[in-house]
C-alpha atoms as a PDB file:
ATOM      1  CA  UNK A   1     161.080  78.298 122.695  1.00  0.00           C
ATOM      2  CA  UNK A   2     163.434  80.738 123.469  1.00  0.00           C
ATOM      3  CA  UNK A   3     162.553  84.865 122.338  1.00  0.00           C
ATOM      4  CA  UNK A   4     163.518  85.768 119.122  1.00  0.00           C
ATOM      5  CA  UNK A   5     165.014  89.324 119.168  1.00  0.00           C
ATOM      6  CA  UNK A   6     164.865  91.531 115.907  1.00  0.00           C
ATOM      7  CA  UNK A   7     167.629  94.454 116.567  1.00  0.00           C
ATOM      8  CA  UNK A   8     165.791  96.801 114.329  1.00  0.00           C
ATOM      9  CA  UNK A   9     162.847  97.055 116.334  1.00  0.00           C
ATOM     10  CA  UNK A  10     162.191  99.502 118.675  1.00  0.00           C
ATOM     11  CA  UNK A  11     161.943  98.064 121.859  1.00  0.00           C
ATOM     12  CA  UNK A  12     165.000  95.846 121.691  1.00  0.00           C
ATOM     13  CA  UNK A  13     166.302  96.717 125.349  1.00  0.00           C
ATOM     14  CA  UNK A  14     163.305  95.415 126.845  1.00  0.00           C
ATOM     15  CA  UNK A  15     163.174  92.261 124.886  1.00  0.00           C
ATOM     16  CA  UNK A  16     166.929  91.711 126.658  1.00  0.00           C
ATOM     17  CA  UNK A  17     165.960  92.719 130.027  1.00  0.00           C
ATOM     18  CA  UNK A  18     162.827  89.773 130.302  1.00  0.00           C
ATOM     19  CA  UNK A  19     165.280  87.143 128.431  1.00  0.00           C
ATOM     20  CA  UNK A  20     168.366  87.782 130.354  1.00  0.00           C
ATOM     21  CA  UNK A  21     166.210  87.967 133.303  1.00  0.00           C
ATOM     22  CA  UNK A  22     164.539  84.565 132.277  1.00  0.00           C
ATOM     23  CA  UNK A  23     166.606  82.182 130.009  1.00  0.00           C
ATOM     24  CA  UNK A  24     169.585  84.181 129.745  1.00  0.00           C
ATOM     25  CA  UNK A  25     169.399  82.811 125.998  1.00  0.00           C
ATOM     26  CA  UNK A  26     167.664  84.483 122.638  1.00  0.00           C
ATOM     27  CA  UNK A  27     167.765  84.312 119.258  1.00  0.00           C
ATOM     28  CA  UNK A  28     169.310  87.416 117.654  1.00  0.00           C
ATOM     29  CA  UNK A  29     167.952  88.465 113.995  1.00  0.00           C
ATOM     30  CA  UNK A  30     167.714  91.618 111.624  1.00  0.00           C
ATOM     31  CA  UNK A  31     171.944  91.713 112.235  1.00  0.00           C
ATOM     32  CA  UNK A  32     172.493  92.310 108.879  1.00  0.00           C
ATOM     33  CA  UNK A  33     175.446  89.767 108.250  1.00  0.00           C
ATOM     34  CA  UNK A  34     175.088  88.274 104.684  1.00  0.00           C
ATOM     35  CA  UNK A  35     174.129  84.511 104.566  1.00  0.00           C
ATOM     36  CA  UNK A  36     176.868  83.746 101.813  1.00  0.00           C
ATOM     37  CA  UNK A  37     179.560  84.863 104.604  1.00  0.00           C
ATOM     38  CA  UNK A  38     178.681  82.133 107.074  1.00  0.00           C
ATOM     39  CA  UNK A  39     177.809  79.717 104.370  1.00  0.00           C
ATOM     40  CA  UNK A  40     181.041  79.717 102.767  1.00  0.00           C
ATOM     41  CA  UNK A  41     182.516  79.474 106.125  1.00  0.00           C
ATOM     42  CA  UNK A  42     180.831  75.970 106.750  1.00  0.00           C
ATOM     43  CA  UNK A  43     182.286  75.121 103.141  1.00  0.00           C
ATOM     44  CA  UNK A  44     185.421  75.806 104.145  1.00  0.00           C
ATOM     45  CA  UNK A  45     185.462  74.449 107.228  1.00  0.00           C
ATOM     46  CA  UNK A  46     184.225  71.617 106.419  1.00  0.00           C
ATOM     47  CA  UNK A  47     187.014  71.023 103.680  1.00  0.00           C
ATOM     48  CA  UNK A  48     189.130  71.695 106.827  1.00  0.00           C
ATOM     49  CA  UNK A  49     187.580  68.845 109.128  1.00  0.00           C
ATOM     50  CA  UNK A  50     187.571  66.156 106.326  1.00  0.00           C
ATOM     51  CA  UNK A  51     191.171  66.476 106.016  1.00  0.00           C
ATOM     52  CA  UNK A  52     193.307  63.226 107.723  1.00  0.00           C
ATOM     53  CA  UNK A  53     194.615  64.493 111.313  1.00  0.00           C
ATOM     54  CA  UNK A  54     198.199  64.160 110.164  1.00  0.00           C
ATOM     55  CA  UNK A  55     197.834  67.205 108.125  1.00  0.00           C
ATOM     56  CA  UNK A  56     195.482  68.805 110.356  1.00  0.00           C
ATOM     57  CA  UNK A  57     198.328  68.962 112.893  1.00  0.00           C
ATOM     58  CA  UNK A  58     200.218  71.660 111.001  1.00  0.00           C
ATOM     59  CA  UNK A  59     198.206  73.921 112.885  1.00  0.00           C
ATOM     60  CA  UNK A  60     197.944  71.961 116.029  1.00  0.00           C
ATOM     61  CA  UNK A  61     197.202  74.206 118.906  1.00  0.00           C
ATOM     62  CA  UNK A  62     200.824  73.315 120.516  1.00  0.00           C
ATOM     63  CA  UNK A  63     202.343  75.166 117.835  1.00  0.00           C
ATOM     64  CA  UNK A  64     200.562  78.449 118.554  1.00  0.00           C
ATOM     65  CA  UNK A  65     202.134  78.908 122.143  1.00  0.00           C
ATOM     66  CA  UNK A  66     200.121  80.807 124.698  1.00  0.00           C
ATOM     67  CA  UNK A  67     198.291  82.092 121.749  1.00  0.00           C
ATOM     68  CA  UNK A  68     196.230  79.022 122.085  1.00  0.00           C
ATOM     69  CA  UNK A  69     195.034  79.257 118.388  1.00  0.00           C
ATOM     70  CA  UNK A  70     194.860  76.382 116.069  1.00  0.00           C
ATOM     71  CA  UNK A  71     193.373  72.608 115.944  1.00  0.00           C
ATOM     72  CA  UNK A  72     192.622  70.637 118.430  1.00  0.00           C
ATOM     73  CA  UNK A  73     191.262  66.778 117.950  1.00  0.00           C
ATOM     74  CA  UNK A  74     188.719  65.141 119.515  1.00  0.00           C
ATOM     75  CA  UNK A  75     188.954  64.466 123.287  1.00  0.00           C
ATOM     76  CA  UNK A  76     191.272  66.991 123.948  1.00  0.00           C
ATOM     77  CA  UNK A  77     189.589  69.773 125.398  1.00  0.00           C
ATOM     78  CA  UNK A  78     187.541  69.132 128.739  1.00  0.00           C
ATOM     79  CA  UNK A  79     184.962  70.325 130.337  1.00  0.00           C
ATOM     80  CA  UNK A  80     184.437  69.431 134.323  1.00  0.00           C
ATOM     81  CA  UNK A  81     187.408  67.311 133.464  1.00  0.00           C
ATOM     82  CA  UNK A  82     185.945  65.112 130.760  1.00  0.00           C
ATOM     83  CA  UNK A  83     186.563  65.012 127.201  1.00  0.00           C
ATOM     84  CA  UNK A  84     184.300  66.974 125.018  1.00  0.00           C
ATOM     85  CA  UNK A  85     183.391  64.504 121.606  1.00  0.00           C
ATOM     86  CA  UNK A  86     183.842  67.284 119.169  1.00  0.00           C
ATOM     87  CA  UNK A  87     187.313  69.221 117.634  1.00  0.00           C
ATOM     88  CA  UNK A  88     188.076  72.384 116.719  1.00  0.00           C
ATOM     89  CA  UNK A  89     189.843  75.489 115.818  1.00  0.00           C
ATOM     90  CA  UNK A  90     190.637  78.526 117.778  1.00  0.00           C
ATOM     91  CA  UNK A  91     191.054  81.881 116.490  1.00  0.00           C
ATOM     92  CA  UNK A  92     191.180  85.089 117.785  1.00  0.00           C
ATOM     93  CA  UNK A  93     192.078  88.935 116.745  1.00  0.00           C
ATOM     94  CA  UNK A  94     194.673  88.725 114.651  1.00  0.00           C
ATOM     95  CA  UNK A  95     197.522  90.427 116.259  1.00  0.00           C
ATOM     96  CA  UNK A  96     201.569  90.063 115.946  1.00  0.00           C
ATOM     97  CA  UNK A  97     203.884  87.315 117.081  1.00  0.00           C
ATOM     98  CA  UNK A  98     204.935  87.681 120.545  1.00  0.00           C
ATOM     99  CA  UNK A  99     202.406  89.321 121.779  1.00  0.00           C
ATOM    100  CA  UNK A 100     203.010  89.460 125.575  1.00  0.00           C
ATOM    101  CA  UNK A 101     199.599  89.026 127.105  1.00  0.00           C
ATOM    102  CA  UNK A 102     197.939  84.800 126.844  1.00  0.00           C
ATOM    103  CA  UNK A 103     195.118  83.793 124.114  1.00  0.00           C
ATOM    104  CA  UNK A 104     196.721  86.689 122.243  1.00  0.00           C
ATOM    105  CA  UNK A 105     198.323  86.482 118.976  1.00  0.00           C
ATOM    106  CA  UNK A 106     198.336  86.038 115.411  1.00  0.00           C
ATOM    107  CA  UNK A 107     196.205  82.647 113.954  1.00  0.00           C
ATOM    108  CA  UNK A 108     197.250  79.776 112.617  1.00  0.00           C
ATOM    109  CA  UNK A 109     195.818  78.825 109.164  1.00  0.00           C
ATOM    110  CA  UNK A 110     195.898  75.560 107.206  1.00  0.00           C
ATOM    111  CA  UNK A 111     197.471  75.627 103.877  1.00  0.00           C
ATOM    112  CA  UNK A 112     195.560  73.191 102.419  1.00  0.00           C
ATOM    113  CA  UNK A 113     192.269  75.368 102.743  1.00  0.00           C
ATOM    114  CA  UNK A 114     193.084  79.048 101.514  1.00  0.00           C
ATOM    115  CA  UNK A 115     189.989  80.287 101.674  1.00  0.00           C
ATOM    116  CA  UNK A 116     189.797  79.970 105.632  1.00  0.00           C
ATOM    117  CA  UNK A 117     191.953  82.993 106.265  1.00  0.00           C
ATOM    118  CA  UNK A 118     190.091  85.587 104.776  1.00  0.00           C
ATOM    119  CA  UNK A 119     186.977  84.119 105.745  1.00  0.00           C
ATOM    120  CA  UNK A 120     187.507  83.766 109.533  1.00  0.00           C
ATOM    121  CA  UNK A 121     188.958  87.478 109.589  1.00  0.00           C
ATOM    122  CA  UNK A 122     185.858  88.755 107.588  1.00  0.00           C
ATOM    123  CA  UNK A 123     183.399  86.660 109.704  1.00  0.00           C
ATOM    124  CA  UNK A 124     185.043  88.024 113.272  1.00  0.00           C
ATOM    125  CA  UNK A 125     184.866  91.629 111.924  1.00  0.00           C
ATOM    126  CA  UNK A 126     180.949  91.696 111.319  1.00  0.00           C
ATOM    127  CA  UNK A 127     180.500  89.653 114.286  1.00  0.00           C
ATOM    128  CA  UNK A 128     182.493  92.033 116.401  1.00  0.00           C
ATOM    129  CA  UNK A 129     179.560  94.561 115.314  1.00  0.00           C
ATOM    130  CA  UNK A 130     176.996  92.757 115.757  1.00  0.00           C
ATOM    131  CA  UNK A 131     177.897  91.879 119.083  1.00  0.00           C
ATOM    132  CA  UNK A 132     178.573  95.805 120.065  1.00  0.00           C
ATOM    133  CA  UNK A 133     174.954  96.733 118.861  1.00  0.00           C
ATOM    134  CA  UNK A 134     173.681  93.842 121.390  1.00  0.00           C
ATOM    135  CA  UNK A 135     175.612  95.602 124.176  1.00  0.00           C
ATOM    136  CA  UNK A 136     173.720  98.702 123.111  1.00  0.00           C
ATOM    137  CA  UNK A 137     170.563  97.168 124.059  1.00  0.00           C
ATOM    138  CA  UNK A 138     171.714  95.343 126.960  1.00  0.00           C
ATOM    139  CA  UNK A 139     173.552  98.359 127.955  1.00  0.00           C
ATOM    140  CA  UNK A 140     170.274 100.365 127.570  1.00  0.00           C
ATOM    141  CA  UNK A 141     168.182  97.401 129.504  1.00  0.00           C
ATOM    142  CA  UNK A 142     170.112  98.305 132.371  1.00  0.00           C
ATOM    143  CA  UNK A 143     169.392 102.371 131.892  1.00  0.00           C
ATOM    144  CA  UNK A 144     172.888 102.777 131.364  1.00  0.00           C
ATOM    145  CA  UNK A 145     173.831 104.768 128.208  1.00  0.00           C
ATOM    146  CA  UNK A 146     174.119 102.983 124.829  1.00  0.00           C
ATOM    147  CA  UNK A 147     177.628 103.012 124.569  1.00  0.00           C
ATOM    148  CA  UNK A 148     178.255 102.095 128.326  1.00  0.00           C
ATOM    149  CA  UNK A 149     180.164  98.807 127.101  1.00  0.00           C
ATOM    150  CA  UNK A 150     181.955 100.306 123.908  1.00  0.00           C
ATOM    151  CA  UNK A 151     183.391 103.202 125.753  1.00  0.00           C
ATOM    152  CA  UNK A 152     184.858 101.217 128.461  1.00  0.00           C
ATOM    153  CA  UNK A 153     184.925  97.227 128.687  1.00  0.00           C
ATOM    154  CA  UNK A 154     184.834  96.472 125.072  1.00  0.00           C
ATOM    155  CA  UNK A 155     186.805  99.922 123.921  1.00  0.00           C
ATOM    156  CA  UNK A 156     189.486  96.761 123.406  1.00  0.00           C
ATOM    157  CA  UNK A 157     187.640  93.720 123.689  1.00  0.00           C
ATOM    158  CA  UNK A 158     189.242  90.217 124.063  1.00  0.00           C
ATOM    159  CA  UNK A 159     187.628  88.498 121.192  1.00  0.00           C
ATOM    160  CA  UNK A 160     187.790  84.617 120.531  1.00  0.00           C
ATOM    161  CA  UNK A 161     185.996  82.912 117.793  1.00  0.00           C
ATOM    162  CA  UNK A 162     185.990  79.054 117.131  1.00  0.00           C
ATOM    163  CA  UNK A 163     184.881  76.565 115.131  1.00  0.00           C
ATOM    164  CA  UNK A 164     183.817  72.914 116.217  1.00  0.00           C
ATOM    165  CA  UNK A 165     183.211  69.670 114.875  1.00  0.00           C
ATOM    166  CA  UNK A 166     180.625  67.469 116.453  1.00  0.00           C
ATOM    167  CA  UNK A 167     181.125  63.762 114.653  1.00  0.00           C
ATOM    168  CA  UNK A 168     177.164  61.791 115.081  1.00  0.00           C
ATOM    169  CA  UNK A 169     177.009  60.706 119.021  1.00  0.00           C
ATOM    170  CA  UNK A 170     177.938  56.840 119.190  1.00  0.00           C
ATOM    171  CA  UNK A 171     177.361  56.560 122.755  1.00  0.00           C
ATOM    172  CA  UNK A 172     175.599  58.706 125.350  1.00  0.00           C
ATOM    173  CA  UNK A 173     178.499  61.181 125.877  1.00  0.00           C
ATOM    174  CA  UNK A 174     177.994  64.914 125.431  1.00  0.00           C
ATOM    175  CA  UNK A 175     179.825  66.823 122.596  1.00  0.00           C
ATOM    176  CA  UNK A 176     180.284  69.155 125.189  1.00  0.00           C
ATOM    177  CA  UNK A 177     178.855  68.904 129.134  1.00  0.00           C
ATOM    178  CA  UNK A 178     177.115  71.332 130.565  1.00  0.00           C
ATOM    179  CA  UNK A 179     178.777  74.907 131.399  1.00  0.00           C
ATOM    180  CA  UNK A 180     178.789  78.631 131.453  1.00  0.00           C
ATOM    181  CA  UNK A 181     180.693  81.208 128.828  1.00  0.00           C
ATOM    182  CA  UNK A 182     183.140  83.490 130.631  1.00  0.00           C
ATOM    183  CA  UNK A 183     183.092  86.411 129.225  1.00  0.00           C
ATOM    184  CA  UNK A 184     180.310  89.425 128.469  1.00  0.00           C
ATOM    185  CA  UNK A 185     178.268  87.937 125.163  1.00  0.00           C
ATOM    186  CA  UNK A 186     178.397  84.949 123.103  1.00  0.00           C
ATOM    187  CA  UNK A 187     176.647  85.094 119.643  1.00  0.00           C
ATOM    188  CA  UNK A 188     176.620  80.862 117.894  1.00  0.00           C
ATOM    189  CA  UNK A 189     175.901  79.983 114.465  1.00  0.00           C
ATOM    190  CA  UNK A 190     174.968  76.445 114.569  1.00  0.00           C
ATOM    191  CA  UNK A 191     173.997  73.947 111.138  1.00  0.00           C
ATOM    192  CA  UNK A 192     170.764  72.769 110.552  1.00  0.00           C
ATOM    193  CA  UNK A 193     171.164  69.201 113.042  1.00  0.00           C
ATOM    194  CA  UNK A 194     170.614  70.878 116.162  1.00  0.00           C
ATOM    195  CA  UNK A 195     172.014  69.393 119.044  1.00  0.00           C
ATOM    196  CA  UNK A 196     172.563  72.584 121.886  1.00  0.00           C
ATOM    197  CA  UNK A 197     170.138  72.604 124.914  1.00  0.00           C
ATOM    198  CA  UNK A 198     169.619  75.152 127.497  1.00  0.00           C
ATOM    199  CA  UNK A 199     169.130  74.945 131.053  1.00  0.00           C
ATOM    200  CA  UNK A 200     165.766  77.249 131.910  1.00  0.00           C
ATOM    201  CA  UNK A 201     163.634  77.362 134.953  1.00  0.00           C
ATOM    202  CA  UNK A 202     161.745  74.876 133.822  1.00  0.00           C
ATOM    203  CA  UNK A 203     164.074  72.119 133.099  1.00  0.00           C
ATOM    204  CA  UNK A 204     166.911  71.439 129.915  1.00  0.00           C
ATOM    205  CA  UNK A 205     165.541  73.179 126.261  1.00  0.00           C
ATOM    206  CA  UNK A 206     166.453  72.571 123.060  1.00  0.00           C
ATOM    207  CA  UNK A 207     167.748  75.413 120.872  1.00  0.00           C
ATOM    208  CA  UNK A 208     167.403  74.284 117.385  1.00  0.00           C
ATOM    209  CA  UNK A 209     168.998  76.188 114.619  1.00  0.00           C
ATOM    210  CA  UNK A 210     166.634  79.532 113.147  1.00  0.00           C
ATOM    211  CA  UNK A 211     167.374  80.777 109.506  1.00  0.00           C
ATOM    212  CA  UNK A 212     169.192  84.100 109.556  1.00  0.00           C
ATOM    213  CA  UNK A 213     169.497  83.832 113.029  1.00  0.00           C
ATOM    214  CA  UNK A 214     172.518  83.661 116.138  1.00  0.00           C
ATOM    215  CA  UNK A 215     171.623  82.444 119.226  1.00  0.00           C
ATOM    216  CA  UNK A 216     172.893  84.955 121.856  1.00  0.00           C
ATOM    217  CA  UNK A 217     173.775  84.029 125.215  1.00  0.00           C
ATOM    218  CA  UNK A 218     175.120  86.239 128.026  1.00  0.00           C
ATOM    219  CA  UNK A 219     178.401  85.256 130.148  1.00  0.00           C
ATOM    220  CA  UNK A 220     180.228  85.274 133.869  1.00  0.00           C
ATOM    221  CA  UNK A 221     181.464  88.909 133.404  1.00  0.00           C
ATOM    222  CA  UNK A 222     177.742  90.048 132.604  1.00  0.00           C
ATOM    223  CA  UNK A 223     175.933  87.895 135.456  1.00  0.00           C
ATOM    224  CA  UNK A 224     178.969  89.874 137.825  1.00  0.00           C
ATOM    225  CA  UNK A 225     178.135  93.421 136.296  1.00  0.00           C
ATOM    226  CA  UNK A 226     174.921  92.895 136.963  1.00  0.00           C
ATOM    227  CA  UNK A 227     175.254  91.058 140.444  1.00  0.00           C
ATOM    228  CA  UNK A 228     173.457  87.990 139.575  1.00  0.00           C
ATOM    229  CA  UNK A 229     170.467  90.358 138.060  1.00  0.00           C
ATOM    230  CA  UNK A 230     171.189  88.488 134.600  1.00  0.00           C
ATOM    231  CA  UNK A 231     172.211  85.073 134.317  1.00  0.00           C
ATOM    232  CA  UNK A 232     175.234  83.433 133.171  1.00  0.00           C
ATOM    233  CA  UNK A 233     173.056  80.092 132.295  1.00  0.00           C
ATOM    234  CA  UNK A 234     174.697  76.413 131.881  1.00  0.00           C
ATOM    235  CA  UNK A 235     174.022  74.714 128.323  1.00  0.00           C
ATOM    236  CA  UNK A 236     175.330  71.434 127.007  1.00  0.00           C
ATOM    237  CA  UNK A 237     175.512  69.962 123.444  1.00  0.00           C
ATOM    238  CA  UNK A 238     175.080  66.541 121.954  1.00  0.00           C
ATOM    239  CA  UNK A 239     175.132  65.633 118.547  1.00  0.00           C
ATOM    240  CA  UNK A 240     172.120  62.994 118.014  1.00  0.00           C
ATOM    241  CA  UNK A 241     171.390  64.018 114.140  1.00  0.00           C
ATOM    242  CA  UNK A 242     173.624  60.990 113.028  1.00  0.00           C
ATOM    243  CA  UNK A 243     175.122  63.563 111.007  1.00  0.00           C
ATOM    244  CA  UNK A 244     178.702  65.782 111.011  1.00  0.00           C
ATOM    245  CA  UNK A 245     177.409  68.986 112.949  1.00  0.00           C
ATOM    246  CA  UNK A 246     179.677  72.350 113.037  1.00  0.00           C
ATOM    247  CA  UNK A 247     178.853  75.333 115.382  1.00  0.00           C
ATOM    248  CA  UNK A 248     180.604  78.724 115.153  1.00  0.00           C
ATOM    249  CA  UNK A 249     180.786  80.331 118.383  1.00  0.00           C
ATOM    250  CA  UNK A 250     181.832  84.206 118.673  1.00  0.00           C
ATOM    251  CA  UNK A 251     182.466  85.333 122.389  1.00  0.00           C
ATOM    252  CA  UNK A 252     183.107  89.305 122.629  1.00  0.00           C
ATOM    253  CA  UNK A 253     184.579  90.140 125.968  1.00  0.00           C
ATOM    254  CA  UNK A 254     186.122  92.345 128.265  1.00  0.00           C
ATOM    255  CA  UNK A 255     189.515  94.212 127.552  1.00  0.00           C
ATOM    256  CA  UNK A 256     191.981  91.416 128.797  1.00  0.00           C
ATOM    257  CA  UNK A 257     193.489  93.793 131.430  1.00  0.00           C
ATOM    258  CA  UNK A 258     190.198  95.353 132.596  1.00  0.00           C
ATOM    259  CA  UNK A 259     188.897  94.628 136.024  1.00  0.00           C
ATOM    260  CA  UNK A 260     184.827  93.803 136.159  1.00  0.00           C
ATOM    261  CA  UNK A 261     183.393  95.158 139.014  1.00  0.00           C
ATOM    262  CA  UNK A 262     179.449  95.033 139.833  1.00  0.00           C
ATOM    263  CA  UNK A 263     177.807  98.106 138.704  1.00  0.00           C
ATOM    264  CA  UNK A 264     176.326  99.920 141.875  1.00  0.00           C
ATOM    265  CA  UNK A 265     172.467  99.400 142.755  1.00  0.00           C
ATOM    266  CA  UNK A 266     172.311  96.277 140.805  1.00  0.00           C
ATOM    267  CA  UNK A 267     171.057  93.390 143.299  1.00  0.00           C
ATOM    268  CA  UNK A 268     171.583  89.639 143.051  1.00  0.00           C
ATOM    269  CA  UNK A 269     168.895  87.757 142.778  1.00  0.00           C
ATOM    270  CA  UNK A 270     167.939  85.199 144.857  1.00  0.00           C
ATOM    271  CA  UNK A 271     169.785  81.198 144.424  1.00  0.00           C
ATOM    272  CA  UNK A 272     167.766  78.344 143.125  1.00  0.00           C
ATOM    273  CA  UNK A 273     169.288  76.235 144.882  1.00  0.00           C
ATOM    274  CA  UNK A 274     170.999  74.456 141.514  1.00  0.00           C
ATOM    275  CA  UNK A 275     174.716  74.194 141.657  1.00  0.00           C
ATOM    276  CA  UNK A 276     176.755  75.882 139.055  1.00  0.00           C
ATOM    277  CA  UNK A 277     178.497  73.557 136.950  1.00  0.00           C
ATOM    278  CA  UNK A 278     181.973  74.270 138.234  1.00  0.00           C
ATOM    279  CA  UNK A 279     181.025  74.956 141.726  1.00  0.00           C
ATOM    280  CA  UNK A 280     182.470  79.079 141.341  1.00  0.00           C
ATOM    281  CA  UNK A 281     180.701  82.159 141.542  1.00  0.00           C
ATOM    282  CA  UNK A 282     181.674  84.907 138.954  1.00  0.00           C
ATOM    283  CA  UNK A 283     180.094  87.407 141.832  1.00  0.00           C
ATOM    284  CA  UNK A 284     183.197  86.351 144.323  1.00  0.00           C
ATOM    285  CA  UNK A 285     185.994  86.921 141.816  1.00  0.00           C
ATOM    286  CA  UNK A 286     188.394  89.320 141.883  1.00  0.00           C
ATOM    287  CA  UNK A 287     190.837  90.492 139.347  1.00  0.00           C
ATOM    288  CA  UNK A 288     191.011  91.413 135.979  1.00  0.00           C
ATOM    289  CA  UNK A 289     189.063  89.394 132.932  1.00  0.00           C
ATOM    290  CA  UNK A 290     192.154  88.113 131.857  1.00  0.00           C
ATOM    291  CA  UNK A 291     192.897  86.414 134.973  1.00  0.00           C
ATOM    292  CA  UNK A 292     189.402  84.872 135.297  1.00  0.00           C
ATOM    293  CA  UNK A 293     189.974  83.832 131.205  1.00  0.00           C
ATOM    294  CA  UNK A 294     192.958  82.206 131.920  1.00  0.00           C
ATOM    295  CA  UNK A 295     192.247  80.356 134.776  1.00  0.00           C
ATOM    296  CA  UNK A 296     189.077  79.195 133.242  1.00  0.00           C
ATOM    297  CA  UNK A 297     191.051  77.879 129.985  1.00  0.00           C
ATOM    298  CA  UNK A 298     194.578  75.974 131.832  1.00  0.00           C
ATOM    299  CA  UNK A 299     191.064  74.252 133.097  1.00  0.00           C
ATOM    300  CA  UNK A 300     190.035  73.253 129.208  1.00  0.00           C
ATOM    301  CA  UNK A 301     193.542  72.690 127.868  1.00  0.00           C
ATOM    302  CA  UNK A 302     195.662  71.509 131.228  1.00  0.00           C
ATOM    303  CA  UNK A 303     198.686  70.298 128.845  1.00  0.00           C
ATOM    304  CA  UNK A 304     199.274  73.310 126.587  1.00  0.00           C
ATOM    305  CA  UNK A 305     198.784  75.793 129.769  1.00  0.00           C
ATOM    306  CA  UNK A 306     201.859  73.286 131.373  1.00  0.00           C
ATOM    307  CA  UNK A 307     203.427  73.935 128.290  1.00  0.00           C
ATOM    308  CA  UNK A 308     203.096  77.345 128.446  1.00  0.00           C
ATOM    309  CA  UNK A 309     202.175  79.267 131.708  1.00  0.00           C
END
């Protein structure tokens, strides 16, 4: 089971240290988001994914340019190359049309569903928070000061939100294969059928959904901060509940422009001798997070980034 981490009690950076140095995967409660937020999110979502595609694809990811926000259908984003069995939406800060940097832009919203737009902007705000008081405590795990990460890396942080659709598993393909996030902190909502596993020292572990609860896992840029002392660690999902399943993941991130070097006196831990999934260190990149984000995505979405690189 992995830790459960209350961020109103007092010893919240030392919680983070022993799971980020262990799992690299808790549970995050006492965030203080209302449950009618996210649960009229899944409404509306759902009311989303039951539409046909035909009208789904009036917010088809081609049509947000190198925004890359809107719908995608199943099969068509990859990971290691194969199709992931789930679809989904992609959203990000909402920003003006023609923005000039990649995955930045304003969203694309479906008409048929209203209540999607204010939702999704509401939801990203108080996850953006919650996420920043996390970095408090990791920030603090690391005796760095509390606002180490808002003062600098996420003073502008690159934030993309999504929303996917899992349809029941007919076959023993993965909704999505096993990888890493890229970024500095992921916090997931996930529905009551379960489905995500996590890859610990001691072999794959389910996550299943906790009440009031996000499960928070830490990214690339982190595991490079910290030279390998934390772990950017590989999960996988597959949807066995014979049920529709819908995860919202939340990934807060560096500034798109900002460059993520290791901090000093932070040493890499030894290898256990497992492979990363895409056979790349975060630890041997160099440039900014915006370079590493894109690269990572043309990976996920080959045709649009053809489209529009």
């Amino acid at each position: 089971m992995l830790p459960v981490i209350d961020l109103g009690s007092s010893d919240v950076p030392s919680q983070i240290a022993s799971a980020c140095r262990s799992t690299g995967f808790f549970y995050v409660s006492g965030h203080g988001v209302p449950p009618s937020l996210l649960t009229s999110l899944d409404a509306a979502a759902r009311s989303f994914f039951s539409l046909p595609d035909e009208e789904k694809r009036s917010i088809e990811m081609a049509r947000g340019g190198s925004a890359w926000r809107g719908w995608f259908p199943v099969g068509a984003e990859l990971t290691s190359g194969e199709p992931d069995r789930k679809e989904g939406l992609y959203f990000g800060t909402e920003l003006p049309a023609g923005h000039p940097l990649p995955l930045h832009g304003p969203n694309l919203f479906p008409a048929q569903v209203p209540s999607l737009r204010p939702l999704v902007l509401s939801y990203v705000d108080e996850l953006a928070a919650v996420a920043q008081e996390v970095l408090r405590g990791v920030a603090q795990s690391l005796d760095l000061a509390p606002d180490y990460f808002s003062s600098s890396y996420t003073a502008d942080p690159t934030v993309l939100f999504r929303i996917f659709h899992y349809p029941p598993a007919t076959d023993s393909g993965w909704g999505v294969g096993e990888h890493t996030d890229y970024g500095l902190l992921t916090l997931l909502a996930q529905d009551d059928n379960g489905g995500l596993q996590v890859h610990t020292p001691d072999g794959w572990l389910e996550a299943p959904p906790l009440p009031d609860t996000f499960v928070c896992n830490i990214g690339d840029m982190l595991e490079r901060l910290t030279g390998g002392w934390y772990r950017s660690t590989p999960h996988r999902v597959r949807n066995t509940s014979g049920r529709d399943r819908l995860s919202f993941p939340f990934f807060f991130d560096p500034a798109f422009t900002e460059e993520v070097p290791p901090l000093p006196d932070r040493a890499a831990v030894a290898e256990d001798g497992r492979r990363r999934w895409d056979d790349a260190s975060p630890l041997a990149f160099e440039g900014t997070y915006g370079e590493y984000l894109t690269a990572k995505v043309a990976k996920v979405f080959p045709q649009l980034w053809v489209r529009h690189d």
